[in-house]
C-alpha atoms as a PDB file:
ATOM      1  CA  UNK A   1      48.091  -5.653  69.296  1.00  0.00           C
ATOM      2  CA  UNK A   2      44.670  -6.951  69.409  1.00  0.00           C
ATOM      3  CA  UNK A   3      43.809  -8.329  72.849  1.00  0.00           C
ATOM      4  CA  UNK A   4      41.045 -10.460  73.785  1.00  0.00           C
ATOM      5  CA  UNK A   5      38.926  -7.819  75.148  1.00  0.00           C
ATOM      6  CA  UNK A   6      39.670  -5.910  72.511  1.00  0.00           C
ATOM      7  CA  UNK A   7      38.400  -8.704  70.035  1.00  0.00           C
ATOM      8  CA  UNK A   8      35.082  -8.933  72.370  1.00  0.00           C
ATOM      9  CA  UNK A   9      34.245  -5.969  73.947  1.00  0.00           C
ATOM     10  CA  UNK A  10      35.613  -3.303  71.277  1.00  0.00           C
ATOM     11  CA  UNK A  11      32.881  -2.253  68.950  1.00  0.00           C
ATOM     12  CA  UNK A  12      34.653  -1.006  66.389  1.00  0.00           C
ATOM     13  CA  UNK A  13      37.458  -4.498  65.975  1.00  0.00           C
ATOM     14  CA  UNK A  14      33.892  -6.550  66.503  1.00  0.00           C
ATOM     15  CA  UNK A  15      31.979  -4.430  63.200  1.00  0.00           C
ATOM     16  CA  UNK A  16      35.630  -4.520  61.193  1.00  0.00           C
ATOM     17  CA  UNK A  17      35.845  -8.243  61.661  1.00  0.00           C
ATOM     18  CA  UNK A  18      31.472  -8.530  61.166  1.00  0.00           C
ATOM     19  CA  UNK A  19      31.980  -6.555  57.810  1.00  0.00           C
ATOM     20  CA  UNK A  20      34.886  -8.848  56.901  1.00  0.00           C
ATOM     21  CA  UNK A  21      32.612 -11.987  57.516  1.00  0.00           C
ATOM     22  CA  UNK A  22      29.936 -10.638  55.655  1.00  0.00           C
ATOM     23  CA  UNK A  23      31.960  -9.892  52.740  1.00  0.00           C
ATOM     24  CA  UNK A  24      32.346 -13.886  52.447  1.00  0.00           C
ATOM     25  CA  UNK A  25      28.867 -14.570  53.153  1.00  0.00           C
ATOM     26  CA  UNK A  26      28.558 -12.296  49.860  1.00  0.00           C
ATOM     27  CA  UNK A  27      30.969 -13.399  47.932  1.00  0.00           C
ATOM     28  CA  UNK A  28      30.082 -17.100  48.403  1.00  0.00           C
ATOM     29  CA  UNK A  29      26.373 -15.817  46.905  1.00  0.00           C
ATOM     30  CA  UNK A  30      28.532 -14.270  43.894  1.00  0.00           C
ATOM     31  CA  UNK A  31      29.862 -17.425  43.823  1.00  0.00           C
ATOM     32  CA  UNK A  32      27.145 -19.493  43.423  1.00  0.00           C
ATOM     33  CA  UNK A  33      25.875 -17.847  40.522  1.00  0.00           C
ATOM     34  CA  UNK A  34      28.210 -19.006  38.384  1.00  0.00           C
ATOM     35  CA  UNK A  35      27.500 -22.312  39.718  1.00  0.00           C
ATOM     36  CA  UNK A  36      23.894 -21.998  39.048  1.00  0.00           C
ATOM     37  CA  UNK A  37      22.993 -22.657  43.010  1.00  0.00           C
ATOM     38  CA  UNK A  38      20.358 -19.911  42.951  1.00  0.00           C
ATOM     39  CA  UNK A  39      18.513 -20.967  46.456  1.00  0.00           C
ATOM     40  CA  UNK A  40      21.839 -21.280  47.903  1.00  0.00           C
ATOM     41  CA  UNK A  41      22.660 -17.458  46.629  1.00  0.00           C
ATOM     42  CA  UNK A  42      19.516 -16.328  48.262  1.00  0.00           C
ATOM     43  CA  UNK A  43      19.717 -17.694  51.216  1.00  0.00           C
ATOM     44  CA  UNK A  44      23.330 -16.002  51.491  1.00  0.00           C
ATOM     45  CA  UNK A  45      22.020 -13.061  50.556  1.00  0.00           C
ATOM     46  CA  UNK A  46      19.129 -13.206  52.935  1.00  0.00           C
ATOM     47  CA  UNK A  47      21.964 -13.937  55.543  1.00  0.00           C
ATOM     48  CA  UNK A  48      24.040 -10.899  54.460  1.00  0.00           C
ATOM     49  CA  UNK A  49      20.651  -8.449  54.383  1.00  0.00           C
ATOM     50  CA  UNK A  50      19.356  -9.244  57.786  1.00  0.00           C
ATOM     51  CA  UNK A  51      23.039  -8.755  59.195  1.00  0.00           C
ATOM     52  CA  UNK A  52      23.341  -5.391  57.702  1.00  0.00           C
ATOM     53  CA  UNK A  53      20.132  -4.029  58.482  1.00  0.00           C
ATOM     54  CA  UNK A  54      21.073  -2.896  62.303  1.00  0.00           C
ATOM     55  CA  UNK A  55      24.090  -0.590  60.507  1.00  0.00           C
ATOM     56  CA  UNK A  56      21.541  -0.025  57.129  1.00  0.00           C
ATOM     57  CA  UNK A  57      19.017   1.545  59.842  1.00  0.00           C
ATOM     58  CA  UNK A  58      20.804   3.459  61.977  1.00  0.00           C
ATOM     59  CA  UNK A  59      23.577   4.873  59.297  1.00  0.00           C
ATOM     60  CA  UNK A  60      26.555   3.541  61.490  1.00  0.00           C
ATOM     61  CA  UNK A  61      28.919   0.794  60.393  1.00  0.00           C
ATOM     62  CA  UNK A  62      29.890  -0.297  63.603  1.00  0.00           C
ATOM     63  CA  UNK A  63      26.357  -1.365  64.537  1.00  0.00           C
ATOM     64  CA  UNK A  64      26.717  -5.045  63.945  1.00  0.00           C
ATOM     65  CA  UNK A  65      25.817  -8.424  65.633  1.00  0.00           C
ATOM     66  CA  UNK A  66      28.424  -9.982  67.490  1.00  0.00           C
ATOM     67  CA  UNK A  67      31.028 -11.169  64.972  1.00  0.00           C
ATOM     68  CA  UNK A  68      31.363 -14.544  66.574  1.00  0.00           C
ATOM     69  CA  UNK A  69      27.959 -15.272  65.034  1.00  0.00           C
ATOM     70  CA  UNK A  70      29.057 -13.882  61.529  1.00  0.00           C
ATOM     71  CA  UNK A  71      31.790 -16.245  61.555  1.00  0.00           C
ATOM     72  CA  UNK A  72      29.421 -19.225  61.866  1.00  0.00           C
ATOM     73  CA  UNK A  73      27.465 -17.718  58.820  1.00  0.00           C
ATOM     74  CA  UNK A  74      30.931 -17.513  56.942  1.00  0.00           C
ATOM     75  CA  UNK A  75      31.750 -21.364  57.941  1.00  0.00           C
ATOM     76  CA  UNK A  76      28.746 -22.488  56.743  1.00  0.00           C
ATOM     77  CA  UNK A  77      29.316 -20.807  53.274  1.00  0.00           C
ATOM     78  CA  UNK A  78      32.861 -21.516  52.704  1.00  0.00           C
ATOM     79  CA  UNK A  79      32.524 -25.041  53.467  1.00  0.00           C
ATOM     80  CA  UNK A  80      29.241 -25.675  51.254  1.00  0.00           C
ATOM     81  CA  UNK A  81      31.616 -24.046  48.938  1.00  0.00           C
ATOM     82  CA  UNK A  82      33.789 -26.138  48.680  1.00  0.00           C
ATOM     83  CA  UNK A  83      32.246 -28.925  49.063  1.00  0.00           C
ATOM     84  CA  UNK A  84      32.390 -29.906  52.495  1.00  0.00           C
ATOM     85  CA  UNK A  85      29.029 -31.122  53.875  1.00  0.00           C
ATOM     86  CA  UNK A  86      26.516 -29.143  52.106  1.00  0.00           C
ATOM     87  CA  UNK A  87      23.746 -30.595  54.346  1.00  0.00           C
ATOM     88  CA  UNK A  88      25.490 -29.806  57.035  1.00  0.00           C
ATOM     89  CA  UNK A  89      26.076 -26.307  56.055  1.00  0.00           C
ATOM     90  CA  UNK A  90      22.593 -25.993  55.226  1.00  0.00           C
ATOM     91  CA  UNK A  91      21.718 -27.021  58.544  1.00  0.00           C
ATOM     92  CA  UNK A  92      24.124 -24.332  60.029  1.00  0.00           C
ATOM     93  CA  UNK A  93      23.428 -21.704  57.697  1.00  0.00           C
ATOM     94  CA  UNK A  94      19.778 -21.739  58.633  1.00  0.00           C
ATOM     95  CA  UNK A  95      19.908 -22.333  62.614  1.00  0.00           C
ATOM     96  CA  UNK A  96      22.470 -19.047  61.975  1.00  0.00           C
ATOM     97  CA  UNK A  97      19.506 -16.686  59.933  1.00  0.00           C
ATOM     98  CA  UNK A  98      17.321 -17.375  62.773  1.00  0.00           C
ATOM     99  CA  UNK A  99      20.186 -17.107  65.750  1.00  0.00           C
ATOM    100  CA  UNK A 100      20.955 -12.843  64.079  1.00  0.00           C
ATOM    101  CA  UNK A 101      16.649 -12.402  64.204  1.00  0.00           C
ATOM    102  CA  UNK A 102      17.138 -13.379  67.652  1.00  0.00           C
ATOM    103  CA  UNK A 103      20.169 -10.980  68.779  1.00  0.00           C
ATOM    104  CA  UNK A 104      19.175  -8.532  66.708  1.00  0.00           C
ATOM    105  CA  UNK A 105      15.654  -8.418  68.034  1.00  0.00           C
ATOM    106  CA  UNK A 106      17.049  -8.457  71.799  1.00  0.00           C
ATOM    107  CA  UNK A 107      19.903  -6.299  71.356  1.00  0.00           C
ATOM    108  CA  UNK A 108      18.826  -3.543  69.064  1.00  0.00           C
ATOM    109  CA  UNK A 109      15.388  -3.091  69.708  1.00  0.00           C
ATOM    110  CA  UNK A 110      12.923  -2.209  72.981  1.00  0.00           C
ATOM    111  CA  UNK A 111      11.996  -5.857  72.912  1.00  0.00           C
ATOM    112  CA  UNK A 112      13.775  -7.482  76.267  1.00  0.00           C
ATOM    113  CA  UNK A 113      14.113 -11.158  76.250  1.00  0.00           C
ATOM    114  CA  UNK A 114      15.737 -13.390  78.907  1.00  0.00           C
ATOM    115  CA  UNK A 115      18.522 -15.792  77.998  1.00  0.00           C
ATOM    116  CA  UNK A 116      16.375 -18.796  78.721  1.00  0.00           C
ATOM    117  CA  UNK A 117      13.018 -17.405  76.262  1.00  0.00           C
ATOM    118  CA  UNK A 118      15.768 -16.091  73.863  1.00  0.00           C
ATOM    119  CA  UNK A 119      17.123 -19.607  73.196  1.00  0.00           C
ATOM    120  CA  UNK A 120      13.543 -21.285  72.781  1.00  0.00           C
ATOM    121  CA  UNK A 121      12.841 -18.700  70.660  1.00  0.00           C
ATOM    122  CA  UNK A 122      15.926 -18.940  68.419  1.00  0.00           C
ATOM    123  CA  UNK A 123      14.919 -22.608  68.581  1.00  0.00           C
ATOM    124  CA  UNK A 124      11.700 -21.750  67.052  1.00  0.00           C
ATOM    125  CA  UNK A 125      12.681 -19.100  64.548  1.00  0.00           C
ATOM    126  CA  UNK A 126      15.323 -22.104  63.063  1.00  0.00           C
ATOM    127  CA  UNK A 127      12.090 -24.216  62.896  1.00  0.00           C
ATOM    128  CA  UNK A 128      10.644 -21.440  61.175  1.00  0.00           C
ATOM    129  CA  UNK A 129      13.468 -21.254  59.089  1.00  0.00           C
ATOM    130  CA  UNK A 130      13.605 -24.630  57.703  1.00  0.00           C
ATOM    131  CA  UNK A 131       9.457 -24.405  57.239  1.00  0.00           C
ATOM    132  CA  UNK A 132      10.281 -21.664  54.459  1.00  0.00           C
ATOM    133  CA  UNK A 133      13.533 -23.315  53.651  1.00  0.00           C
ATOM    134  CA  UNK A 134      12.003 -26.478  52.879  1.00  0.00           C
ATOM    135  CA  UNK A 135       8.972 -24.956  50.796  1.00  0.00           C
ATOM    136  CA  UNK A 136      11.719 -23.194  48.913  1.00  0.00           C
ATOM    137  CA  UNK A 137      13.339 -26.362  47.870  1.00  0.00           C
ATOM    138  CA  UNK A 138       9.866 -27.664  47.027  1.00  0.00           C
ATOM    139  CA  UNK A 139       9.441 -25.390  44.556  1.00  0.00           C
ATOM    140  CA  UNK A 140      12.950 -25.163  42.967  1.00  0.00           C
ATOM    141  CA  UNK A 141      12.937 -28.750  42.285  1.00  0.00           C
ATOM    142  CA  UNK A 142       9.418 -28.395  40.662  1.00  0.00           C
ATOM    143  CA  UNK A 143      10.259 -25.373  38.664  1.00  0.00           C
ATOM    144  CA  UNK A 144      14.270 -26.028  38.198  1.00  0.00           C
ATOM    145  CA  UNK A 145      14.221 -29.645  38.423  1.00  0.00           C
ATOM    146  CA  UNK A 146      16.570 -29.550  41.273  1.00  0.00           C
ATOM    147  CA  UNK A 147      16.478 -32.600  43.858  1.00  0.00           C
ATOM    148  CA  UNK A 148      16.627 -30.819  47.176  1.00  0.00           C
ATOM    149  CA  UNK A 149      13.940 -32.829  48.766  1.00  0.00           C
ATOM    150  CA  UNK A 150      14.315 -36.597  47.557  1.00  0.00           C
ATOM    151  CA  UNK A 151      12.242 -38.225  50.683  1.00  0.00           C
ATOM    152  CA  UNK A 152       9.983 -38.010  53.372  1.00  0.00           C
ATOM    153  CA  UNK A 153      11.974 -39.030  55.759  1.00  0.00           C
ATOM    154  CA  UNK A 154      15.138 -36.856  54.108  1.00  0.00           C
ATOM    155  CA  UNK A 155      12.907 -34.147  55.050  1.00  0.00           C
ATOM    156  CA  UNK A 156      11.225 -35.662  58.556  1.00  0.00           C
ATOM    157  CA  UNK A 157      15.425 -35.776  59.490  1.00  0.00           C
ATOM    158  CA  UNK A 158      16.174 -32.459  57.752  1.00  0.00           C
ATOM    159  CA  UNK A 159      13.516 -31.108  59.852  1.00  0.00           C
ATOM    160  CA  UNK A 160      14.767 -33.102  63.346  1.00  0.00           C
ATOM    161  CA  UNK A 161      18.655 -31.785  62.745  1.00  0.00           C
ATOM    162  CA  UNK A 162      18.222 -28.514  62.389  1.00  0.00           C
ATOM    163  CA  UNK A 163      16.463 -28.043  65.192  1.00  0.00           C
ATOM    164  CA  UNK A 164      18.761 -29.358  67.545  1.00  0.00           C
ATOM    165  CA  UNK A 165      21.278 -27.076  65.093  1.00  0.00           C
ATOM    166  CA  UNK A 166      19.878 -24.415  66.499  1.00  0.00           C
ATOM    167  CA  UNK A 167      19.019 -25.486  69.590  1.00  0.00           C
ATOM    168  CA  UNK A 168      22.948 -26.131  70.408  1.00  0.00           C
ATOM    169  CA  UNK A 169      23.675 -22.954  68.457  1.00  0.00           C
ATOM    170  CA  UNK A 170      21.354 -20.820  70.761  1.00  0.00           C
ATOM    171  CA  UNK A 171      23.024 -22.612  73.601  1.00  0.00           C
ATOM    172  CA  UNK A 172      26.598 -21.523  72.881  1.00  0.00           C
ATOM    173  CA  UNK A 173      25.866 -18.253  72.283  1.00  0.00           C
ATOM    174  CA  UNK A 174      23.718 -17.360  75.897  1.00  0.00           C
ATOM    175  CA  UNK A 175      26.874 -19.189  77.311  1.00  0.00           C
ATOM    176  CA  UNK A 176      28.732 -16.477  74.909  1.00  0.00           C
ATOM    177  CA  UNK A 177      26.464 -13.678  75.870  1.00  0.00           C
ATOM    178  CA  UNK A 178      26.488 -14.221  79.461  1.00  0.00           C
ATOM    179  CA  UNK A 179      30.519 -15.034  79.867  1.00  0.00           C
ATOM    180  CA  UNK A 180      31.317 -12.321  77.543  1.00  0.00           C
ATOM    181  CA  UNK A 181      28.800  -9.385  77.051  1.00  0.00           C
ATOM    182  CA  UNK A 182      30.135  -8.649  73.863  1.00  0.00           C
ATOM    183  CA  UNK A 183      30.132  -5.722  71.489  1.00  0.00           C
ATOM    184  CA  UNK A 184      26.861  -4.062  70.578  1.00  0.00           C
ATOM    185  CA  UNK A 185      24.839  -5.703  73.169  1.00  0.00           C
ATOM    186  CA  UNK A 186      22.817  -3.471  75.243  1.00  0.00           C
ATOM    187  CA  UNK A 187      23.156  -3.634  79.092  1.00  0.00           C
ATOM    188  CA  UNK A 188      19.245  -3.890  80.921  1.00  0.00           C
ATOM    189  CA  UNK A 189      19.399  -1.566  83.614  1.00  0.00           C
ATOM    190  CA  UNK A 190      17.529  -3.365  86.721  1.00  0.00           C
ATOM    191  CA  UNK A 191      15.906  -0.772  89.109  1.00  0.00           C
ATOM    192  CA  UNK A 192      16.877  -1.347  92.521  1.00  0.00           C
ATOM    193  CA  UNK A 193      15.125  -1.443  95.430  1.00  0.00           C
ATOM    194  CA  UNK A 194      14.482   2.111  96.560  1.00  0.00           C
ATOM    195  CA  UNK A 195      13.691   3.421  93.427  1.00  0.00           C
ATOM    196  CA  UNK A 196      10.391   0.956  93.202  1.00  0.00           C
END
């Protein structure tokens, strides 16, 4: 029986469940190249590349970002594949990318942000995100005649939402990471007093 600590604080049910999500986030991308969505594939692939690299790099499986973020990753795809909102899912999908730089950056590496710096930062990675994101669509409808980018102001409010996209994403999860400490996060020791 799978408990609730369990499903939080056990690494192996958190990479089991992380793998599972992934395997959407990849299949969706197989998906979409029957449908001829290729930025869409890429930036699933992307999604499903940056996720795996923690596990990729240090040769264990159960090295994974919480799955809690996966499964916003695997929303995003299902529902822009089926349909559902695909701005909205772009939105998501994107303010996601930047939200596993961010964890993975603070949890599996030397770097050492606080909560606070960590969401501005996720903030600004989404930004980021969207810059490239948007450039991308420039040039697929130039070279594919897609229409991605119909507007000015489509983009000015593309722009605008996903930032407070990931602005409320980063939000949830340093309410998640500090209610929670879940799987594959690394405790910061704090030196006490006597030993400084």
């Amino acid at each position: 029986m799978v408990t609730l600590e369990r499903l939080v604080h056990g690494r192996r049910t958190n990479a089991v469940i992380g793998w599972v999500l992934l395997s959407v986030v990849a299949v969706s991308a197989i998906e979409s190249v029957l449908t001829a969505t290729v930025l869409w594939r890429l930036l699933a692939l992307l999604v499903v590349a940056v996720a795996a690299i923690p596990a990729l790099y240090t040769r264990d499986w159960t090295v994974m970002v919480p799955w809690p973020l996966l499964s916003v990753a695997a929303v995003a795809v299902l529902a822009r594949a089926i349909g559902l909102g695909p701005e909205a899912a772009g939105y998501l999908i994107v303010a996601t990318l930047a939200l596993i730089v961010v964890v993975e950056l603070d949890v599996f590496t030397s770097i050492e942000l606080s909560r606070r710096f960590a969401v501005a930062f996720a903030v600004m990675m989404t930004m980021a995100c969207q810059a490239l994101w948007t450039v991308a669509q420039f040039y697929s409808d130039r070279w594919f005649g897609s229409e991605f980018l119909r507007s000015q102001t489509e983009l000015q409010r593309d722009i605008v939402i996903v930032t407070l996209v990931g602005l409320a994403l980063g939000v949830l999860f340093e309410w998640y990471f500090v209610r929670f400490e879940p799987a594959g996060t690394v405790g910061r020791a704090i030196p006490d007093a006597e030993s400084t």
